[in-house]
N, C-alpha and C. Protein backbone atom coordinates (compact mmCIF):
# COMPACT_ATOMS: atom_id res chain seq x y z
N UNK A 1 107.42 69.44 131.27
CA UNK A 1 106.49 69.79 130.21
C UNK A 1 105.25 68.90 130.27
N UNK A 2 105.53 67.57 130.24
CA UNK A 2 104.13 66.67 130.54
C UNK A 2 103.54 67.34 131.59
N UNK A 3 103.61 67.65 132.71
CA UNK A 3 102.76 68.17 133.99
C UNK A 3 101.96 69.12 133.17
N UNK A 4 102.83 69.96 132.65
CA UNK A 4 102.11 71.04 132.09
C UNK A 4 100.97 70.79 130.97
N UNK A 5 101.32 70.26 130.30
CA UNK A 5 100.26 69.51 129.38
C UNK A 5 99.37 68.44 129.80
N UNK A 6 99.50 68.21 130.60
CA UNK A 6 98.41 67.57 131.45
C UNK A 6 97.15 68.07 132.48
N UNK A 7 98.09 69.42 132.71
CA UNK A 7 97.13 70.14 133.36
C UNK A 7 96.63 71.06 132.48
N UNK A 8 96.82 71.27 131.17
CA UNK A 8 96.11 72.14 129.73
C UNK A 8 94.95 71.06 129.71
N UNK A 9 94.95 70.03 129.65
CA UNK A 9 94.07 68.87 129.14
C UNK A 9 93.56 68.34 129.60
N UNK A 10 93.27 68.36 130.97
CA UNK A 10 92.13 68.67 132.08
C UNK A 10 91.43 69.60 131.66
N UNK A 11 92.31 70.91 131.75
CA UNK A 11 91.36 72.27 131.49
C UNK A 11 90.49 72.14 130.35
N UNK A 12 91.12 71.87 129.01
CA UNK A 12 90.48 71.67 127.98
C UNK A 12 89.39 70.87 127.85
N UNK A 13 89.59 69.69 128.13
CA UNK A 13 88.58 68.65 127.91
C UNK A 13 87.62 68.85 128.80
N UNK A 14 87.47 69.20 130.03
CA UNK A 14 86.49 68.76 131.08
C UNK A 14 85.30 69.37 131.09
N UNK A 15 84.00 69.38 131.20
CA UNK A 15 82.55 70.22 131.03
C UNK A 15 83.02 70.32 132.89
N UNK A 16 82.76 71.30 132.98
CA UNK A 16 82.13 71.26 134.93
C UNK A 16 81.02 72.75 135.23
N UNK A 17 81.17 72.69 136.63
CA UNK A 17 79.93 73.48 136.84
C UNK A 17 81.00 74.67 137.29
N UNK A 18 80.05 75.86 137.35
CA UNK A 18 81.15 77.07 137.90
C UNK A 18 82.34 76.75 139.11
N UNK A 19 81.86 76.04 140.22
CA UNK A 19 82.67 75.72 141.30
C UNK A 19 83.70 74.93 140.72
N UNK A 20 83.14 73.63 140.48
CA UNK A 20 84.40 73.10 139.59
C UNK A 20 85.11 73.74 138.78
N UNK A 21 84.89 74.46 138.28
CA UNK A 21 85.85 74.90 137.19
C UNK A 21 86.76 75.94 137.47
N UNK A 22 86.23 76.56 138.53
CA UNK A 22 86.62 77.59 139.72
C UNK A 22 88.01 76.76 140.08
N UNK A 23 87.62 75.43 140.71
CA UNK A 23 88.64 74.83 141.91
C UNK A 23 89.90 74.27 140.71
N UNK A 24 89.19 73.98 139.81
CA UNK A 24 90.22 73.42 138.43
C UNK A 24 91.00 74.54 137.85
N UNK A 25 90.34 75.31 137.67
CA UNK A 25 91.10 76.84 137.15
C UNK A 25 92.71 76.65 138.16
N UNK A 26 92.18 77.25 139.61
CA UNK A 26 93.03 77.49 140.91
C UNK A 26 93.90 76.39 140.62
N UNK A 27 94.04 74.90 140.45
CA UNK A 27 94.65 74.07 140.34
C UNK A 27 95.43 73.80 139.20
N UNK A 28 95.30 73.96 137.71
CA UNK A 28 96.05 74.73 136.70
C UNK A 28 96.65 75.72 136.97
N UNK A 29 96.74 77.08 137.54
CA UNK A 29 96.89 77.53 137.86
C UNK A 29 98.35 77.85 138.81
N UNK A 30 98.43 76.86 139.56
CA UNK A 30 99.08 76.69 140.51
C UNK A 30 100.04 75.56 139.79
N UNK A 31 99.43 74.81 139.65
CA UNK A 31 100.39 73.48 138.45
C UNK A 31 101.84 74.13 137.93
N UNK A 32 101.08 75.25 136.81
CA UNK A 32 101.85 76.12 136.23
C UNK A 32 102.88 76.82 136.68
N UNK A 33 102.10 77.65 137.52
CA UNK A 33 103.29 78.36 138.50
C UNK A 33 104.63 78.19 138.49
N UNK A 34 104.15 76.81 139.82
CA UNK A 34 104.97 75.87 139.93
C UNK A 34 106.13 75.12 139.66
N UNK A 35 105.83 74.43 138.14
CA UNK A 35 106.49 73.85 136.89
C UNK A 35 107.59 75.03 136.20
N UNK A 36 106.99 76.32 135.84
CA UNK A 36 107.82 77.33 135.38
C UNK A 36 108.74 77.70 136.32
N UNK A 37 108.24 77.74 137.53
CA UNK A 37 109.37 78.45 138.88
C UNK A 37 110.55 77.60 138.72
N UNK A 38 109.99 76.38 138.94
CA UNK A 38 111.04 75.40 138.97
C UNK A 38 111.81 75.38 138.08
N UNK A 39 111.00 75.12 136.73
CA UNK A 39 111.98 74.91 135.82
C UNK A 39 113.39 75.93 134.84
N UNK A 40 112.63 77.34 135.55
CA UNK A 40 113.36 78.40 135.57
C UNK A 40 114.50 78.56 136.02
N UNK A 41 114.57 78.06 137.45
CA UNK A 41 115.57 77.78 138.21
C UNK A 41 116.45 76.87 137.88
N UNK A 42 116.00 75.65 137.73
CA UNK A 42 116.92 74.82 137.33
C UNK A 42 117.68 74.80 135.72
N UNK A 43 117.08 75.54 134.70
CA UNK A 43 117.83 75.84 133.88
C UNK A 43 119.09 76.98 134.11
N UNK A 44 118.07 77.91 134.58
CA UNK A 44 119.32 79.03 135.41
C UNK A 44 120.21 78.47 135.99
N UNK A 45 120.33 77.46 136.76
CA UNK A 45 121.71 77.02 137.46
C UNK A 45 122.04 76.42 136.96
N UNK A 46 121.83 75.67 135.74
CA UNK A 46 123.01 74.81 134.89
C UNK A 46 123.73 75.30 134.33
N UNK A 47 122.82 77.14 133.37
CA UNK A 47 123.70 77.37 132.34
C UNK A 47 124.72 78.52 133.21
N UNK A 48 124.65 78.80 134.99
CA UNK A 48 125.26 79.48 135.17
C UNK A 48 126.78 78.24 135.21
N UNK A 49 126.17 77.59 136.03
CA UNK A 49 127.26 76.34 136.34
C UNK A 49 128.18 76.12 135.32
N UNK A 50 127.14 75.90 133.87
CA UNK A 50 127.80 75.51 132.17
C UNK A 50 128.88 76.86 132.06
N UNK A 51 129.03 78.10 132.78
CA UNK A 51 129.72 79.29 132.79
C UNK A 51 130.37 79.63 133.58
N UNK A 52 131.15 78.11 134.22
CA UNK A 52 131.99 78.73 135.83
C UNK A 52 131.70 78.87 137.18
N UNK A 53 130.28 79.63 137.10
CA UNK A 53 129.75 80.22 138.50
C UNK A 53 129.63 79.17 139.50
N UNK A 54 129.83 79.16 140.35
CA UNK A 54 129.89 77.83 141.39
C UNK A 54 129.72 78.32 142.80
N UNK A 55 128.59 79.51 142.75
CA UNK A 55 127.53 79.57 143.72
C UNK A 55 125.90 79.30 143.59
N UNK A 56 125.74 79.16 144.99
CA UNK A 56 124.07 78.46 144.29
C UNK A 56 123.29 79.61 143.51
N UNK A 57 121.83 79.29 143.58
CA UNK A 57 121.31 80.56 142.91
C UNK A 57 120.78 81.19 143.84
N UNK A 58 120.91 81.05 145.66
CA UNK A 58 120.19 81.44 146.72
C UNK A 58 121.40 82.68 146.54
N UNK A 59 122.64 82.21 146.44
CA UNK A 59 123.76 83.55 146.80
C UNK A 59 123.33 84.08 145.69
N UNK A 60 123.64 83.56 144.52
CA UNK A 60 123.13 85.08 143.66
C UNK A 60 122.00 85.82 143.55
N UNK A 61 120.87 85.37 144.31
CA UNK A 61 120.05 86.15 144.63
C UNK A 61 120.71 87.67 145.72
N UNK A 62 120.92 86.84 146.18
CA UNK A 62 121.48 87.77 147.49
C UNK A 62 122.58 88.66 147.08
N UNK A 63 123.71 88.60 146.24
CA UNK A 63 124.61 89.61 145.33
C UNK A 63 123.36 90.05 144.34
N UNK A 64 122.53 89.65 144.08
CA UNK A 64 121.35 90.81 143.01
C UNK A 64 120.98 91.65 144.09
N UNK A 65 120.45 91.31 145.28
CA UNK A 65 119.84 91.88 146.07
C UNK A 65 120.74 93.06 146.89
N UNK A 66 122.04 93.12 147.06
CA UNK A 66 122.66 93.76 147.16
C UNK A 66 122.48 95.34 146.52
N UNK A 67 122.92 94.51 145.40
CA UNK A 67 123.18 95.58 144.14
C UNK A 67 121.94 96.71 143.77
N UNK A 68 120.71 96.25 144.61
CA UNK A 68 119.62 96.52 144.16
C UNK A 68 119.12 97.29 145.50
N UNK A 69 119.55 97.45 146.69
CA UNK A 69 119.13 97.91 147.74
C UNK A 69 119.93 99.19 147.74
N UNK A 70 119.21 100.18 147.90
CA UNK A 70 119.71 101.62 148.05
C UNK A 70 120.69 101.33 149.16
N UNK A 71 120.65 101.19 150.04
CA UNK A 71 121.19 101.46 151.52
C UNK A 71 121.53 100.20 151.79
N UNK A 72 122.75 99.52 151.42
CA UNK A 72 122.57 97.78 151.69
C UNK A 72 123.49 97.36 153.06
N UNK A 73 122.01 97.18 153.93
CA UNK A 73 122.42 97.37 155.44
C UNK A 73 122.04 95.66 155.17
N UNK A 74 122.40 94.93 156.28
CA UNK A 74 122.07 93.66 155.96
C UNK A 74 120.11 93.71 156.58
N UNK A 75 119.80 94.83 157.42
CA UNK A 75 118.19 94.81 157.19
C UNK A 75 117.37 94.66 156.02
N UNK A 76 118.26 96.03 155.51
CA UNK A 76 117.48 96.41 154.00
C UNK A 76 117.68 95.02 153.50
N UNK A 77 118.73 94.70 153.09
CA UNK A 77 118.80 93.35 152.21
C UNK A 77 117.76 92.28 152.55
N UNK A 78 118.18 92.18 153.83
CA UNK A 78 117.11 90.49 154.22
C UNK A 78 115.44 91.13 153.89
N UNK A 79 114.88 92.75 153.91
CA UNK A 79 113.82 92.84 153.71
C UNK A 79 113.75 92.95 152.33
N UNK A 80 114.32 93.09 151.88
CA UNK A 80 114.10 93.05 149.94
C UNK A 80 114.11 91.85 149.46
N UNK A 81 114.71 90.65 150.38
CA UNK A 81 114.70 89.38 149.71
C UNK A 81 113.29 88.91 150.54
N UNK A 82 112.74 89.29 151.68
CA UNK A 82 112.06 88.74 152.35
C UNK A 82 112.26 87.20 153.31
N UNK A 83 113.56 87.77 153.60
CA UNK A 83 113.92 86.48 154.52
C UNK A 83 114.64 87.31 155.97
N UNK A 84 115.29 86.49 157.17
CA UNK A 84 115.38 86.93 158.10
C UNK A 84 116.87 87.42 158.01
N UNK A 85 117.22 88.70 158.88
CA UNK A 85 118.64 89.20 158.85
C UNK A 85 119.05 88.00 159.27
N UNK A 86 118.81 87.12 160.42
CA UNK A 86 119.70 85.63 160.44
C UNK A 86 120.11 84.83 159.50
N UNK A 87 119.24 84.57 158.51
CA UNK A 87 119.15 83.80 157.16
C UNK A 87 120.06 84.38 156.62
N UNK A 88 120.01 85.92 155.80
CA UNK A 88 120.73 86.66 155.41
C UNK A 88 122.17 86.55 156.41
N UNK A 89 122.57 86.83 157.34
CA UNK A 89 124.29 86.34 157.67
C UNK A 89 124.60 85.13 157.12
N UNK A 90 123.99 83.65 157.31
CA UNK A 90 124.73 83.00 157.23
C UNK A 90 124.97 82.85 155.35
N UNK A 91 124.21 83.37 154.79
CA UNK A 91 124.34 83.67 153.20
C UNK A 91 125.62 84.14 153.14
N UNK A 92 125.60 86.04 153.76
CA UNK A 92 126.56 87.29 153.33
C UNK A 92 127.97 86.14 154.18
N UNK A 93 128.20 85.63 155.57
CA UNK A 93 128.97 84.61 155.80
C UNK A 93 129.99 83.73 155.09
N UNK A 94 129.06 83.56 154.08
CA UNK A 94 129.87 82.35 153.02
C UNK A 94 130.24 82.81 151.78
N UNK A 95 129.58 84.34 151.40
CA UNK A 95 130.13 84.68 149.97
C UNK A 95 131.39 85.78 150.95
N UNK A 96 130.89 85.63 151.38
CA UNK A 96 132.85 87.28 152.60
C UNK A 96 133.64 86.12 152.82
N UNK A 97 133.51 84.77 152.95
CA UNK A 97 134.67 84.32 153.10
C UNK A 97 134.88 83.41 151.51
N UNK A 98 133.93 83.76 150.80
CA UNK A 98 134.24 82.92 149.31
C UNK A 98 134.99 84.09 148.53
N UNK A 99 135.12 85.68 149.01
CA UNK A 99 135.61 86.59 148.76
C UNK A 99 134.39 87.47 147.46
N UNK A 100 133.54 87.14 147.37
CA UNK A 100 132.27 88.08 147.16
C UNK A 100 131.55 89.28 147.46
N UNK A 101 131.76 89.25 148.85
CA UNK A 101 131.29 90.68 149.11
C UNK A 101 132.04 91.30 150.22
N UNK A 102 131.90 92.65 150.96
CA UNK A 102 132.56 92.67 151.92
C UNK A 102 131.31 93.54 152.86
N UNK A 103 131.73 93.56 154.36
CA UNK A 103 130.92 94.17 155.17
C UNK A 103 131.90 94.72 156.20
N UNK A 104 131.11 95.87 156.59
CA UNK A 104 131.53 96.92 157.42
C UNK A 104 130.54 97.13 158.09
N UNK A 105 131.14 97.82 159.40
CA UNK A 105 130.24 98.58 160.48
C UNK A 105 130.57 100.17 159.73
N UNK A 106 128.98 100.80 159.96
CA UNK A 106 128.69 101.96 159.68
C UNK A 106 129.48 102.58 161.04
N UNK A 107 130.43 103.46 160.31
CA UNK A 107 130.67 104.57 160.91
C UNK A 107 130.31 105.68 161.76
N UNK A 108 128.86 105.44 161.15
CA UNK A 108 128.28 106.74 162.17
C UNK A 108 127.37 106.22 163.07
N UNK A 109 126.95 104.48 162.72
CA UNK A 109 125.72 104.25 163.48
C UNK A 109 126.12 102.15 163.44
N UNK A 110 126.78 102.14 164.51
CA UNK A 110 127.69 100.56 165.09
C UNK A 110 126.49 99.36 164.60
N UNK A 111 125.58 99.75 165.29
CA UNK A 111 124.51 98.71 164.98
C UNK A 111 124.30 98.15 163.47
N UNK A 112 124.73 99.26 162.33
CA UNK A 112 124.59 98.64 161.02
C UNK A 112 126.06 98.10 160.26
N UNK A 113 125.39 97.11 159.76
CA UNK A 113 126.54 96.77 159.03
C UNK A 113 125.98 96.84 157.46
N UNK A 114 127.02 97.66 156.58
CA UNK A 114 126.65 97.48 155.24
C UNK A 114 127.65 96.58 154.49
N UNK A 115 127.30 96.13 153.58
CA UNK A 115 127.35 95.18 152.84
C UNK A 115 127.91 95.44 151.27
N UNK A 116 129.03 95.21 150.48
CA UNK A 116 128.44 95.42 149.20
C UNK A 116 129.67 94.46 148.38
N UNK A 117 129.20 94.23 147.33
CA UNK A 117 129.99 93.37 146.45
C UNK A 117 131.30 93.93 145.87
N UNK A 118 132.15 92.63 145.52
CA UNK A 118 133.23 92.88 145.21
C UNK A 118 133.65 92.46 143.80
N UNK A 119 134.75 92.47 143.27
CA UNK A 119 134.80 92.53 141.41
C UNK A 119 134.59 91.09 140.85
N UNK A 120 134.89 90.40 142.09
CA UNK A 120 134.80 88.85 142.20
C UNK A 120 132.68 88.35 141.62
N UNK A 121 132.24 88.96 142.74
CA UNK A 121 130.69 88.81 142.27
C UNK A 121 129.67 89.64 140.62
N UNK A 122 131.00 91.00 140.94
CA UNK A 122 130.50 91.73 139.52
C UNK A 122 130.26 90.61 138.29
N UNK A 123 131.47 89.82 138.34
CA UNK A 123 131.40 88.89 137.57
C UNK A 123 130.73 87.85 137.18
N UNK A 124 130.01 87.57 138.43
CA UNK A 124 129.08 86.40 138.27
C UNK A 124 127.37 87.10 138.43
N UNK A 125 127.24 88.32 138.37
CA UNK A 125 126.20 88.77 138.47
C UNK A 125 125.96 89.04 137.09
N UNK A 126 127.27 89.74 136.00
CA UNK A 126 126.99 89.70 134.49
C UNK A 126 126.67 89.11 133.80
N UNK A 127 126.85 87.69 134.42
CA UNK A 127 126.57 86.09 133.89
C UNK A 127 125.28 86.05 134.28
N UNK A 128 124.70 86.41 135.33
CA UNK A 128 123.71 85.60 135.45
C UNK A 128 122.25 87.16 134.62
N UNK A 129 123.07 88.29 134.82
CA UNK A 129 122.07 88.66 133.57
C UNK A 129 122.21 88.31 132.09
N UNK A 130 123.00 88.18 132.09
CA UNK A 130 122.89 87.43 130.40
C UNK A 130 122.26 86.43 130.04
N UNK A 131 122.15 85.69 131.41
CA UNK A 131 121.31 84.26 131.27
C UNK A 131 119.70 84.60 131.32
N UNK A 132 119.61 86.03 131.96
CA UNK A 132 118.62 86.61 131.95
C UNK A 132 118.12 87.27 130.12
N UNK A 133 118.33 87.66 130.13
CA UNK A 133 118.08 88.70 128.90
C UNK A 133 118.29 87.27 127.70
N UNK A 134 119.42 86.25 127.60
CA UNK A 134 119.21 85.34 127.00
C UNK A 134 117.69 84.60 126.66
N UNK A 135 117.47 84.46 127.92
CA UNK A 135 116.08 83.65 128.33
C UNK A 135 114.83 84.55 127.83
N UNK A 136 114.83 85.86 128.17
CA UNK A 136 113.66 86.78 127.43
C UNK A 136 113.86 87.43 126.17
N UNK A 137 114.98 87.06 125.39
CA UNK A 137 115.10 87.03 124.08
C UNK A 137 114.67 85.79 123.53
N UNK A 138 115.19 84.76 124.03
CA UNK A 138 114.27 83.44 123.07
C UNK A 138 113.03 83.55 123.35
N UNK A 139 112.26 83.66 124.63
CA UNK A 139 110.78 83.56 124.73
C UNK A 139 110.08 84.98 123.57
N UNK A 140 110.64 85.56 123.75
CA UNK A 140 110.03 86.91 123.06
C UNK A 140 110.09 86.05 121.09
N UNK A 141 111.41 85.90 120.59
CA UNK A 141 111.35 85.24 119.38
C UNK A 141 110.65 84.02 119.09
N UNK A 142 110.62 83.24 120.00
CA UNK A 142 109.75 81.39 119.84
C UNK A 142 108.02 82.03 119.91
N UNK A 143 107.72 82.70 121.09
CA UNK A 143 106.68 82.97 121.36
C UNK A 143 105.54 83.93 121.14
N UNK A 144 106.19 85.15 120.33
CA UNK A 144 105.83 86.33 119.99
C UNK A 144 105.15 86.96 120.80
N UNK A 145 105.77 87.14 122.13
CA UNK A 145 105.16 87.39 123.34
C UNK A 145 104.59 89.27 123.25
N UNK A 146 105.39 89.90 122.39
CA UNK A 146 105.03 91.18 122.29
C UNK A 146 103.62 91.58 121.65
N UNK A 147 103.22 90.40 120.92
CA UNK A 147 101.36 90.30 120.67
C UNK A 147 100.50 89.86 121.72
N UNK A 148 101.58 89.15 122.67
CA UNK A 148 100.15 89.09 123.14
C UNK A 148 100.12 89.97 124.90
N UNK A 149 98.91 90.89 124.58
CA UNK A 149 99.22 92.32 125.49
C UNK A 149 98.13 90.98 126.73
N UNK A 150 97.38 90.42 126.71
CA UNK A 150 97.07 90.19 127.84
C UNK A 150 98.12 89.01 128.59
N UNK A 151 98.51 88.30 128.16
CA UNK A 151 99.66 88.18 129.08
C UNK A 151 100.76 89.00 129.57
N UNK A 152 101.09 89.90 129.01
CA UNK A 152 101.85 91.09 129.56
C UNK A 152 100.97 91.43 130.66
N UNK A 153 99.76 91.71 130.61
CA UNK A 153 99.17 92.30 131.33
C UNK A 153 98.92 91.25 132.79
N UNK A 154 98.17 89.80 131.96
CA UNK A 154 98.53 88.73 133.15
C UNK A 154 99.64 89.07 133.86
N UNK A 155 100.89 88.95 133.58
CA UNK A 155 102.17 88.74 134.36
C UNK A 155 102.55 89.91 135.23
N UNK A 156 101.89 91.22 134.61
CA UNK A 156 101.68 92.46 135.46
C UNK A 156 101.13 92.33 136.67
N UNK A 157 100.02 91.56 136.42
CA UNK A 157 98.68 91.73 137.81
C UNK A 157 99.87 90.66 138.57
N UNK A 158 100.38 89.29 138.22
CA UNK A 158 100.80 88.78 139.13
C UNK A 158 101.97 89.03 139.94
N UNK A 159 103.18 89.71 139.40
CA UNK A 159 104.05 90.33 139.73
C UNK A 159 103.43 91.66 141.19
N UNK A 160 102.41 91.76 140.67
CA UNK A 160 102.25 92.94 141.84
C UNK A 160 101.24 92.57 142.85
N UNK A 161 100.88 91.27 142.29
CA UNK A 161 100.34 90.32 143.87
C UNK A 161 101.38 90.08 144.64
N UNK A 162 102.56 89.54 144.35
CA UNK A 162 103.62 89.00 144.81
C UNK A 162 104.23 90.09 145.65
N UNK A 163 103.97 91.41 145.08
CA UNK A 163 104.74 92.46 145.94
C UNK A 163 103.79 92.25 147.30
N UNK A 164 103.00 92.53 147.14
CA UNK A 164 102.65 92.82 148.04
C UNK A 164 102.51 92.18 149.57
């Protein structure tokens, strides 16, 4: 939180010229990011941890990502997470032998192997939306985030930088 308020209070206080304020903007900016990514994460893995779950939050990405890929070939997967089918084995690797998911060769076509979760991960994927929907129920009540349409709208534009 100090980072964060430190980089409000730069912004606030400082007179500069367009460039500066340009390069200061970009640098708040990024501060932020940053600080929230992180700190997102690391609350997420405590209160999954505080609930049993005792995979990182890289595997439960990867059981979301599953669940979320039409066709969950380990291609599709590693391209929806944006990491390499190599990366992706040694992940799907450790939750098939933690008993999480299972994989098969496609039947009709050897080269693919699909992928999909088991009742073992159902479980820790319910957890970790609750921790979800938890988290955007308090921000929505503390923050009254439903007034304010340009940050909706902010978080729109950035979400679909990211896609791309």
């Amino acid at each position: 939180m100090l980072v964060v308020m430190q980089a409000l209070e730069r912004w606030e206080l400082v007179t500069l010229n367009d460039t500066e304020k340009l390069r200061e903007a970009k640098a708040v900016v990024n501060e932020l990011l940053v600080d929230i990514f992180n700190r997102i994460l690391a609350i997420e893995g405590e209160s999954l941890k505080e609930k049993g779950v005792k995979l990182s939050m890289s595997e439960i990405h990867v059981l979301e990502a599953i669940t979320k890929t039409d066709e969950a070939t380990m291609t599709n997967v590693a391209n929806k997470l944006g990491i390499t089918v190599g990366s992706l084995t040694v992940s799907v690797n450790t939750l098939y032998q933690k008993g999480y998911v299972s994989r098969e060769r496609d039947p009709d076509d050897r080269r693919k192997v699909i992928i999909d979760i088991l009742p073992k991960a159902e479980e820790v994927l319910e957890k970790h939306n609750d921790f979800h929907n938890e988290m955007i129920n308090s921000i929505f009540n503390d923050l009254k985030l439903e007034e304010d349409e340009l940050l909706i709208s902010s978080l729109r534009k950035l979400s679909s930088y990211f896609k791309q």
